[in-house]
Every structure is written in C-alpha cells, then in structure tokens.
Protein backbone atom coordinates (compact mmCIF):
# COMPACT_ATOMS: atom_id res chain seq x y z
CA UNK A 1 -45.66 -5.46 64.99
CA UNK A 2 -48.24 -7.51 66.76
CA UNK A 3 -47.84 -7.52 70.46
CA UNK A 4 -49.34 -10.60 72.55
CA UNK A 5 -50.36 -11.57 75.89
CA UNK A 6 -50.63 -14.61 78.04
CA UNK A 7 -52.40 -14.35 81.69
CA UNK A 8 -52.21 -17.17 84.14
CA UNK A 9 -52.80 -17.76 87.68
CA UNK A 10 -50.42 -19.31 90.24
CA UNK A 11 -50.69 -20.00 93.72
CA UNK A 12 -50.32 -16.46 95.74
CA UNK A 13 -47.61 -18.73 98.02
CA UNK A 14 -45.65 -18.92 94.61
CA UNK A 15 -45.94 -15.13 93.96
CA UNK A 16 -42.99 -14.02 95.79
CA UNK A 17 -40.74 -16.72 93.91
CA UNK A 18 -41.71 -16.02 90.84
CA UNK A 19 -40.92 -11.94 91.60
CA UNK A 20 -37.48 -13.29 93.64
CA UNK A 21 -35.16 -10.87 95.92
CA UNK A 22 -35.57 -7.25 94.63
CA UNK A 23 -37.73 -8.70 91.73
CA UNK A 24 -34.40 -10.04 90.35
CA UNK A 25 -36.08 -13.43 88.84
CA UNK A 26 -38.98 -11.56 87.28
CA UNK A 27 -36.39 -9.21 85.73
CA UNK A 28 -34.27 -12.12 84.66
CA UNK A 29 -37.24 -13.70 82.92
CA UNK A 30 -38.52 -10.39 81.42
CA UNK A 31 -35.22 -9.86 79.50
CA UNK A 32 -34.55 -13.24 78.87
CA UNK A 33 -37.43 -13.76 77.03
CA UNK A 34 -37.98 -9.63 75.93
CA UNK A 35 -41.22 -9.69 77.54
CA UNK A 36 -42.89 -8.02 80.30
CA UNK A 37 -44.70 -9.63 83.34
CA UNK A 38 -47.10 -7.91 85.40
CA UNK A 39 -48.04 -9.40 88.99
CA UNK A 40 -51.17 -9.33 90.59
CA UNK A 41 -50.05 -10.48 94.34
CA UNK A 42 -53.22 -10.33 96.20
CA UNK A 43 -54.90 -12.82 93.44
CA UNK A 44 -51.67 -14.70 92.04
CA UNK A 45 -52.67 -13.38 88.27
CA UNK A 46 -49.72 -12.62 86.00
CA UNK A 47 -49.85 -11.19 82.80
CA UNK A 48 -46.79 -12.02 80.40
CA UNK A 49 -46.80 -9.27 77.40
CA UNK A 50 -44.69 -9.33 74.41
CA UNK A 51 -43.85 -8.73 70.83
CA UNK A 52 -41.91 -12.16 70.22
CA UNK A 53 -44.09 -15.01 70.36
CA UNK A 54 -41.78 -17.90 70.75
CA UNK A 55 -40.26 -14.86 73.74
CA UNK A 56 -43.89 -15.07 75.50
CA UNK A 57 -44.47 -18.91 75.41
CA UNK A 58 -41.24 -19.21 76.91
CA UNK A 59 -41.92 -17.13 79.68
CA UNK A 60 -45.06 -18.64 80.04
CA UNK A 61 -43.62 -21.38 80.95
CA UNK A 62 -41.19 -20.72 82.96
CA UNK A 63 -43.62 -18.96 85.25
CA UNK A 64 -45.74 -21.95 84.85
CA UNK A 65 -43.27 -23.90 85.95
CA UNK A 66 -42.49 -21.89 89.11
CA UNK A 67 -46.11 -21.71 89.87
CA UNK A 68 -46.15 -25.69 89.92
CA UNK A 69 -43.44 -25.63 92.88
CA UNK A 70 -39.87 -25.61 90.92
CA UNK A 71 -36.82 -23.41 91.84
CA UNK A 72 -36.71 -20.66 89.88
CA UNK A 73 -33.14 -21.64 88.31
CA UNK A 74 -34.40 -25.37 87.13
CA UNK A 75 -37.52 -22.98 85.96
CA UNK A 76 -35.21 -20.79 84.07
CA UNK A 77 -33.79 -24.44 82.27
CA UNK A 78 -37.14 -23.99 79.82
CA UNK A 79 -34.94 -20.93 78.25
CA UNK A 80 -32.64 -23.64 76.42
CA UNK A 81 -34.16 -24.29 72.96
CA UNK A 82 -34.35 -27.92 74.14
CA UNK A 83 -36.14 -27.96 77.33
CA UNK A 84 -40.27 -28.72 77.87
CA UNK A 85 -42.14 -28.32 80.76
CA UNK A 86 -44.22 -31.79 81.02
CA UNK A 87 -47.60 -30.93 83.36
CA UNK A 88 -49.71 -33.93 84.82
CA UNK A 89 -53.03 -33.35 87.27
CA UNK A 90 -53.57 -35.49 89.51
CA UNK A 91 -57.23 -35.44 89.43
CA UNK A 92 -57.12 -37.26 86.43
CA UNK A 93 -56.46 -40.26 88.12
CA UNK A 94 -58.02 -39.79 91.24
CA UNK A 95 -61.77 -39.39 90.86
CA UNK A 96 -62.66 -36.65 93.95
CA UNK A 97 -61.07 -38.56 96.76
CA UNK A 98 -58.39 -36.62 99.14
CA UNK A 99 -57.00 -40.09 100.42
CA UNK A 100 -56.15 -40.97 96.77
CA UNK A 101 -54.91 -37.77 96.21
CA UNK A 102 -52.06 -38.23 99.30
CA UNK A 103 -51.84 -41.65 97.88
CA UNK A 104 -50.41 -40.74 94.35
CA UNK A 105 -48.27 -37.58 95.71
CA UNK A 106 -47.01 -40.52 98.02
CA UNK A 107 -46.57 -43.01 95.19
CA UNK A 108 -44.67 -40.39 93.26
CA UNK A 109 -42.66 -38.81 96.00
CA UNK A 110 -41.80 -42.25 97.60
CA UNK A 111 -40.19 -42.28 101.32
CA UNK A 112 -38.04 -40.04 102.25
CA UNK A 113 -38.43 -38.65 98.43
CA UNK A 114 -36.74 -41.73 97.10
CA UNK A 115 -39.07 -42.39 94.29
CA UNK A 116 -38.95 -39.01 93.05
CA UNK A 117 -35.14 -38.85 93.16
CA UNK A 118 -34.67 -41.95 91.39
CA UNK A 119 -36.61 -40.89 88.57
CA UNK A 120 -34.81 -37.87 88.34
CA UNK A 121 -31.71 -39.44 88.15
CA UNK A 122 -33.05 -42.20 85.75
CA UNK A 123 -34.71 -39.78 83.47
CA UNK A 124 -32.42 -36.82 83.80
CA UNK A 125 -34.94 -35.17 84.32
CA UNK A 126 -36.41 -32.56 87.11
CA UNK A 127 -39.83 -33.22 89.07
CA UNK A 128 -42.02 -30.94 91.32
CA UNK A 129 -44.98 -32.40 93.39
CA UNK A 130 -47.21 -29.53 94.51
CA UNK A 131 -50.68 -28.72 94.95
CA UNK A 132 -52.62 -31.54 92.46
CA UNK A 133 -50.10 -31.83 89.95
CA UNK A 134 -46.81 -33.20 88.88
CA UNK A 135 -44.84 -31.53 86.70
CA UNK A 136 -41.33 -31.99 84.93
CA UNK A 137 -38.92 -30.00 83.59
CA UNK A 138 -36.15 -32.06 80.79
CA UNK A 139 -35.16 -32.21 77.53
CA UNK A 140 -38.17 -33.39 75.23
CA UNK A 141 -37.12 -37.16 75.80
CA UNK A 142 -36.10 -37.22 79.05
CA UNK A 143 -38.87 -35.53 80.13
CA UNK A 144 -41.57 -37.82 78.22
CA UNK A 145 -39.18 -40.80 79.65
CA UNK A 146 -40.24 -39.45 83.37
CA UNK A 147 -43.61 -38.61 82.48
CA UNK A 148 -44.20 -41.82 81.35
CA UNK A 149 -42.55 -43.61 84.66
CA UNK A 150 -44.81 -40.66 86.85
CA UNK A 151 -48.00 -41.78 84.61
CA UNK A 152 -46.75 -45.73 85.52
CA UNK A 153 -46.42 -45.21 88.84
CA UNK A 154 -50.24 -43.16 89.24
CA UNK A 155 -51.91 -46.25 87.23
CA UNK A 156 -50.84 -48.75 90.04
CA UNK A 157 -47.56 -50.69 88.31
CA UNK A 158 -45.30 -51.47 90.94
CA UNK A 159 -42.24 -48.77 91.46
CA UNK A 160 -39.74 -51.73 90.41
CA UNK A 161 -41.01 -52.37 87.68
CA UNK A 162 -40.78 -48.96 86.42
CA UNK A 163 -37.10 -48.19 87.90
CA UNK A 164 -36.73 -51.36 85.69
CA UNK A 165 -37.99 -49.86 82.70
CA UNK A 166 -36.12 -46.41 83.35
CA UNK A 167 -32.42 -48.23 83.90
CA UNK A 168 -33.71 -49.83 80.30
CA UNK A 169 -34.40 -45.89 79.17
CA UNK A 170 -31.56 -44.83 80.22
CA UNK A 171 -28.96 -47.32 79.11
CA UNK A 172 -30.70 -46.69 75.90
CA UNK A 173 -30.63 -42.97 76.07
CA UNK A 174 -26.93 -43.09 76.79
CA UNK A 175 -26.21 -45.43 73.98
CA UNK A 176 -27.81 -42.78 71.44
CA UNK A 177 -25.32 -40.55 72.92
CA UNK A 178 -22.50 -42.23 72.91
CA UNK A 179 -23.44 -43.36 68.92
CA UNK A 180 -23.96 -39.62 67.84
CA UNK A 181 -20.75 -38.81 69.40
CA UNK A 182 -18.71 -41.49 66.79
C-alpha cells in the first residue's frame, strides 16, 4: 500500500500546541487520523505520514488549523466528516502596508472582539485571527457563510450591513433545518 506525506510549516510559538501536555494532542491526532506526525521544533516543520489519504488530509488540517491560532479541541472539529477549515491571507487585500494590515485584523476582530464573536454566533461558525490570516473552522456552509461576512468586512462594507446579511443567513440556515427535520 502506498504510503504518503504532507510537510508544512507553522509558527515555532504554535509548536508546543500542536504537540500539547505530554504530546497528548499530537497523539490524539496521530490515531485519530492513523497517521504519524513528526515535529521539527527549532524550525516549526511537521511532517504528517500515512497510508490513508483522506487520514493525512485530515490531519493536515487540523495541524493547519492549530498553526493558524485555534484551540486544539475546535482544531480537532475538522475530524467530523462535515467540517472544513476555510483559510483567508490578509495580504490579499492589503497591498504591503502594516497600518492596513492592523486595520483589517481590527475590522475583523472588532472592539473588545465583538465583530468576531458576532460572526461566530451568526455563522456558527469558529474564527482565529493570527499572524496575516483569518481562518475558520464550520461545517461547509457555515463556514463559507463567515468567510463570506470576513471577505465583506476586508473589502470595506460596513459591519451592519453584513451582521444584516448574516441574521438573513442564519434565519435561512435554520429554516433548512427545521424543513429537513418535517
């Protein structure tokens, strides 16, 4: 049988998450998935190795995931069959400027983190500001429902207008549920 590999590189302050309390969260991923993940602390290189390819993108994501500044038990969500890790850099929407930069983390994150829990909330969805990204952790739709509001919010609409939109999302999103249910 085939055996494949993944190697990625997250922030070294992100290393000792990722590895967790007596390496208990890189265990947990490693036979969650049937993988095996080998750390390189000094540079923040991991190497994800495994027979089960659907096994390996998982993990790969969920050490994405905790590389891009989430817990590593809303990480561990991107096990269930219907969770997605949604990734957005920043630099695509600032040019080169740090002041922008601050600017969009700030748009996103709001005061006091408002902004960021509101879309949570609206979405159902999780978010992570860290480093030059945003990333978010849902199901497939609620997930593209907060990327969307993020990718709003970075282009300059105004943050009601997009809570507006995501109570409209969301009424809708709990509508399909309640219809599937009948």
């Amino acid at each position: 049988m085939a055996s494949y590999s993944y190697e990625l590189k997250i922030p070294q302050e992100r290393v000792a998450v990722l590895i967790g309390k007596k390496g208990e969260v890189k265990k947990t991923i490693e036979s969650d998935t049937k993988t095996q993940i080998k750390v390189d602390s000094l540079e923040g290189d991991i190497f994800v190795y495994g027979k089960d390819a659907l096994g390996l993108y998982t993990a790969r994501e969920v050490v994405r995931a905790i590389g891009r500044g989430f817990n590593p038990e809303i990480a561990k969500l991107l096990l269930k069959q219907d969770y997605v890790f949604e990734y957005i850099e920043l630099n695509d929407y600032t040019g080169k400027s740090k002041n922008t930069l601050l600017r969009l983390k700030g748009r996103v994150i709001g005061k006091e983190g408002k902004s960021r829990m509101l879309i949570e909330e609206l979405s159902e969805s999780y978010i992570s500001v860290y480093g030059k990204s945003v990333s978010i952790i849902g199901t497939a739709e609620s997930a593209a429902i907060a990327k969307r509001a993020v990718e709003a919010l970075l282009k300059g609409s105004t943050h009601a207008s997009v809570y507006k939109w995501l109570e409209k999302k969301r009424r809708e999103m709990k509508r399909k549920r309640i219809m599937e249910m009948v």
